[in-house]
Every structure is written in C-alpha cells, then in structure tokens.
C-alpha atoms as a PDB file:
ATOM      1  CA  UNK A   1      13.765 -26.863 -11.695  1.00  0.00           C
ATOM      2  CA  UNK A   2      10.196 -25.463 -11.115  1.00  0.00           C
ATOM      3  CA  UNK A   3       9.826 -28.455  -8.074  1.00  0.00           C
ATOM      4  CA  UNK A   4      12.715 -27.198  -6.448  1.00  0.00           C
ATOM      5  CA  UNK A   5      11.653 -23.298  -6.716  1.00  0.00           C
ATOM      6  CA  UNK A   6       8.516 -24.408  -5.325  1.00  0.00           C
ATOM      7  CA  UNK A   7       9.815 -26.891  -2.555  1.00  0.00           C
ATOM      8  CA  UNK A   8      12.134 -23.744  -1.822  1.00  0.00           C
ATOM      9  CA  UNK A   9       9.844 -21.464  -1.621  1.00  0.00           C
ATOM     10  CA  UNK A  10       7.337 -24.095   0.880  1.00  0.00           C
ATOM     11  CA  UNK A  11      10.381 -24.356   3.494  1.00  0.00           C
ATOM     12  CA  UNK A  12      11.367 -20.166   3.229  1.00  0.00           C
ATOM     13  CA  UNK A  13       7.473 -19.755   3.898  1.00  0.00           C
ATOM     14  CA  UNK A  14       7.341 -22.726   6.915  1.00  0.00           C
ATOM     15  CA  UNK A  15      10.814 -21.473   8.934  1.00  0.00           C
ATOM     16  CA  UNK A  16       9.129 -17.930   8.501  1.00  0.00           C
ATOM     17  CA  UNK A  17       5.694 -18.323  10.352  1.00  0.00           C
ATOM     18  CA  UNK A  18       7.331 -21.125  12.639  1.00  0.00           C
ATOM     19  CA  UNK A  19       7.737 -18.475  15.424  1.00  0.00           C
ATOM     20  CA  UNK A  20       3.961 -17.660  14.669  1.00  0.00           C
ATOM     21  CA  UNK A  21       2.393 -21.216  14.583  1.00  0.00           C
ATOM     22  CA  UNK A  22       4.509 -21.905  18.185  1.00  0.00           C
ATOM     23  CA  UNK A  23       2.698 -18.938  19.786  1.00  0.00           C
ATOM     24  CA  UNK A  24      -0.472 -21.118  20.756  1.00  0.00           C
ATOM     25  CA  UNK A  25       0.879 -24.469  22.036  1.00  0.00           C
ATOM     26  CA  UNK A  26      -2.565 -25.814  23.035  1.00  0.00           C
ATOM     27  CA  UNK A  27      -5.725 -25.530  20.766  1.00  0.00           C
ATOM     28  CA  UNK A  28      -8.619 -24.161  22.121  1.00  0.00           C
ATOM     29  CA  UNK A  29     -11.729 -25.749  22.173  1.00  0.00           C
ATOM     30  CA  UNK A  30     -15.573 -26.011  23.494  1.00  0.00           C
ATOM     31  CA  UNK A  31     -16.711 -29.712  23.991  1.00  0.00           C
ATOM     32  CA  UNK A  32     -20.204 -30.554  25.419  1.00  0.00           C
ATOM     33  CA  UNK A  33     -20.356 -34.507  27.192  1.00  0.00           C
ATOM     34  CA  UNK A  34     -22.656 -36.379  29.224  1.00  0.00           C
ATOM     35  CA  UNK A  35     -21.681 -38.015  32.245  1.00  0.00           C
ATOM     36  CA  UNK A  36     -23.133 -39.328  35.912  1.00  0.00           C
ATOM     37  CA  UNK A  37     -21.972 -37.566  38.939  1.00  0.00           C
ATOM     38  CA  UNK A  38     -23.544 -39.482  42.530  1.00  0.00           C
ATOM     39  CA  UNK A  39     -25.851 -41.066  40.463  1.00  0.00           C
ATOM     40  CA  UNK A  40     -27.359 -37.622  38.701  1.00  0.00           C
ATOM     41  CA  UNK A  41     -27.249 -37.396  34.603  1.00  0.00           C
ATOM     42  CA  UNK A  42     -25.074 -34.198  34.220  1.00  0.00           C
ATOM     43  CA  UNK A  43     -24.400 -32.529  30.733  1.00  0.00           C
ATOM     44  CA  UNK A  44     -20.754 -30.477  31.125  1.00  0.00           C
ATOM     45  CA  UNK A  45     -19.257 -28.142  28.942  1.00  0.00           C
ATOM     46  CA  UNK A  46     -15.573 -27.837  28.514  1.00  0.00           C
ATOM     47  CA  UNK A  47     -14.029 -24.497  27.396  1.00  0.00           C
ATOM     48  CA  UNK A  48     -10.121 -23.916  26.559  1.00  0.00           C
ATOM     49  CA  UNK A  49      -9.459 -20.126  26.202  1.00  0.00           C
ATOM     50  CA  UNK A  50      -6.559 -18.170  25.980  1.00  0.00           C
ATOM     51  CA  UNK A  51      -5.938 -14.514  26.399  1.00  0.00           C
ATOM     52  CA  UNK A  52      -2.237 -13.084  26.546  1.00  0.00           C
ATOM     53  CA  UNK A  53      -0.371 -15.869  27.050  1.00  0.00           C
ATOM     54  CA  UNK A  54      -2.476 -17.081  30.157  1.00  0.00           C
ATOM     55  CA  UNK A  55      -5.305 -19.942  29.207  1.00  0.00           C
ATOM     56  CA  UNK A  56      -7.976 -20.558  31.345  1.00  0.00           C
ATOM     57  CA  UNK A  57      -9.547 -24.407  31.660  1.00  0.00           C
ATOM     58  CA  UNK A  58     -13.372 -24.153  32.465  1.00  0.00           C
ATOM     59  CA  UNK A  59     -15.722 -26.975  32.940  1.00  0.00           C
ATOM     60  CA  UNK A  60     -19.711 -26.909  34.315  1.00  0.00           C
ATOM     61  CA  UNK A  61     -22.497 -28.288  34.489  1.00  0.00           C
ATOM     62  CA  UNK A  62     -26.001 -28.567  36.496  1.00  0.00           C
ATOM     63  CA  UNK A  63     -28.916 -30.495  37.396  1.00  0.00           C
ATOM     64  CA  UNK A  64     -31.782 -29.806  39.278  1.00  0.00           C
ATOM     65  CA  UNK A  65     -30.012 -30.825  42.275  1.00  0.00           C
ATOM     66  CA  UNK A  66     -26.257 -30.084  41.987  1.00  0.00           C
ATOM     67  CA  UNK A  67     -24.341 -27.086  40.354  1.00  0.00           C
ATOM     68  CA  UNK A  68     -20.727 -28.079  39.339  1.00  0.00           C
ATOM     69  CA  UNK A  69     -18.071 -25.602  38.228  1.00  0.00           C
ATOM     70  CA  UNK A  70     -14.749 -25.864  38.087  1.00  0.00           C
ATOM     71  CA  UNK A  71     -11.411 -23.155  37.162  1.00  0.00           C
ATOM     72  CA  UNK A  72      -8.009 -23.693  36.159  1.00  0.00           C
ATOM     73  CA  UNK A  73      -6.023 -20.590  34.876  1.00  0.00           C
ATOM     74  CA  UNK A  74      -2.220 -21.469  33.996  1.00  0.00           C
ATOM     75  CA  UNK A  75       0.494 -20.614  31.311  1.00  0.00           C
ATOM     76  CA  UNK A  76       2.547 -22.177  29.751  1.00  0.00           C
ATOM     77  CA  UNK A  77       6.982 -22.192  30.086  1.00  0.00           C
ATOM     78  CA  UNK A  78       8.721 -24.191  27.777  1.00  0.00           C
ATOM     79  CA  UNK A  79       7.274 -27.270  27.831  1.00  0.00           C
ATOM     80  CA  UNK A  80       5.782 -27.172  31.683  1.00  0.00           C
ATOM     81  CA  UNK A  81       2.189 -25.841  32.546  1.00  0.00           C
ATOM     82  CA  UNK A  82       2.236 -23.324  35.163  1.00  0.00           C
ATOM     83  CA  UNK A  83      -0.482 -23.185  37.436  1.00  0.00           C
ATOM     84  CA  UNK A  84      -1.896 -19.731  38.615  1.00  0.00           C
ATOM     85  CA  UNK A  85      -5.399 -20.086  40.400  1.00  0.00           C
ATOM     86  CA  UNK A  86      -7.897 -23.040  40.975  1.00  0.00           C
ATOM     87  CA  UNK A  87     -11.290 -23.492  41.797  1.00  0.00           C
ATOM     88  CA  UNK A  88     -13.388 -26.289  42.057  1.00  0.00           C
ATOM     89  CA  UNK A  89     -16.493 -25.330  44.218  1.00  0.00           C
ATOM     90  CA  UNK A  90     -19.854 -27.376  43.931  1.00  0.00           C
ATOM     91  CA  UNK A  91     -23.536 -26.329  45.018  1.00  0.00           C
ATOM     92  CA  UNK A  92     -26.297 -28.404  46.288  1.00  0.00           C
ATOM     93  CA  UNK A  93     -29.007 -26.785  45.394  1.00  0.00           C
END
C-alpha cells in the first residue's frame, strides 16, 4: 500500500509541473568548437538563450584575419520554429 501512495503521489506531482517543464522546449546552452573556415583555424562559440518566449541562436568567432558572427532570433509555435530576424555578416579584417 505504501508503493502505491508513493507511485500516486510521483504521477499527481509529474501531471502538475507538466505545464511548467513544457515552457522551455529547447535547452539552452554555450558550446565552444574548433573548426577551419578558407583554410584559417577558427575557435566559435555557440550560445542558445531565451528571453520571453523568443530564443536567440548566436554563433562567433575570429582570427587575425576574419571576424565571423552570425544571429538567429525565432520562437517557437507548437511544434514549428518561427523565424523573426537573421544575420549572418562576416569581416575581413
């Protein structure tokens, strides 16, 4: 009888916060990874943020030649992303 107050008690507390957990669909993250871009070595950062509702998708990176950048800001409906705004410029320095 104690298992099934317990197991009760585990799906009451699950269907409660369910609305809560589905609030941020996508995990946010920071990732740092090497790669070659026209033949350069470029370290780029990768950034997931979110701020009410809208995320934003940032990635850059530089060398002493070339300054890469690059902005996506969407939300999310339903299942679909939603693009807002993109930006993708690079710099020769």
């Amino acid at each position: 009888m104690r298992y099934w107050r317990a197991t009760g008690t585990l799906v009451v507390s699950l269907l409660l916060t369910q609305p809560t957990l589905a609030e941020r669909a996508l995990s946010l993250y920071e990732a740092e990874y090497k790669t070659k871009v026209s033949g350069l070595n470029v370290t780029l950062t990768r950034t997931l943020l979110e701020e009410a509702g809208r995320y934003h998708l940032r990635q850059a990176g530089k060398t002493f030649l070339l300054k890469l950048s690059e902005d996506s800001h969407f939300s999310l409906a339903g299942d679909q992303i939603v693009g807002e705004q993109f930006r993708l410029p690079a710099q020769w320095r």
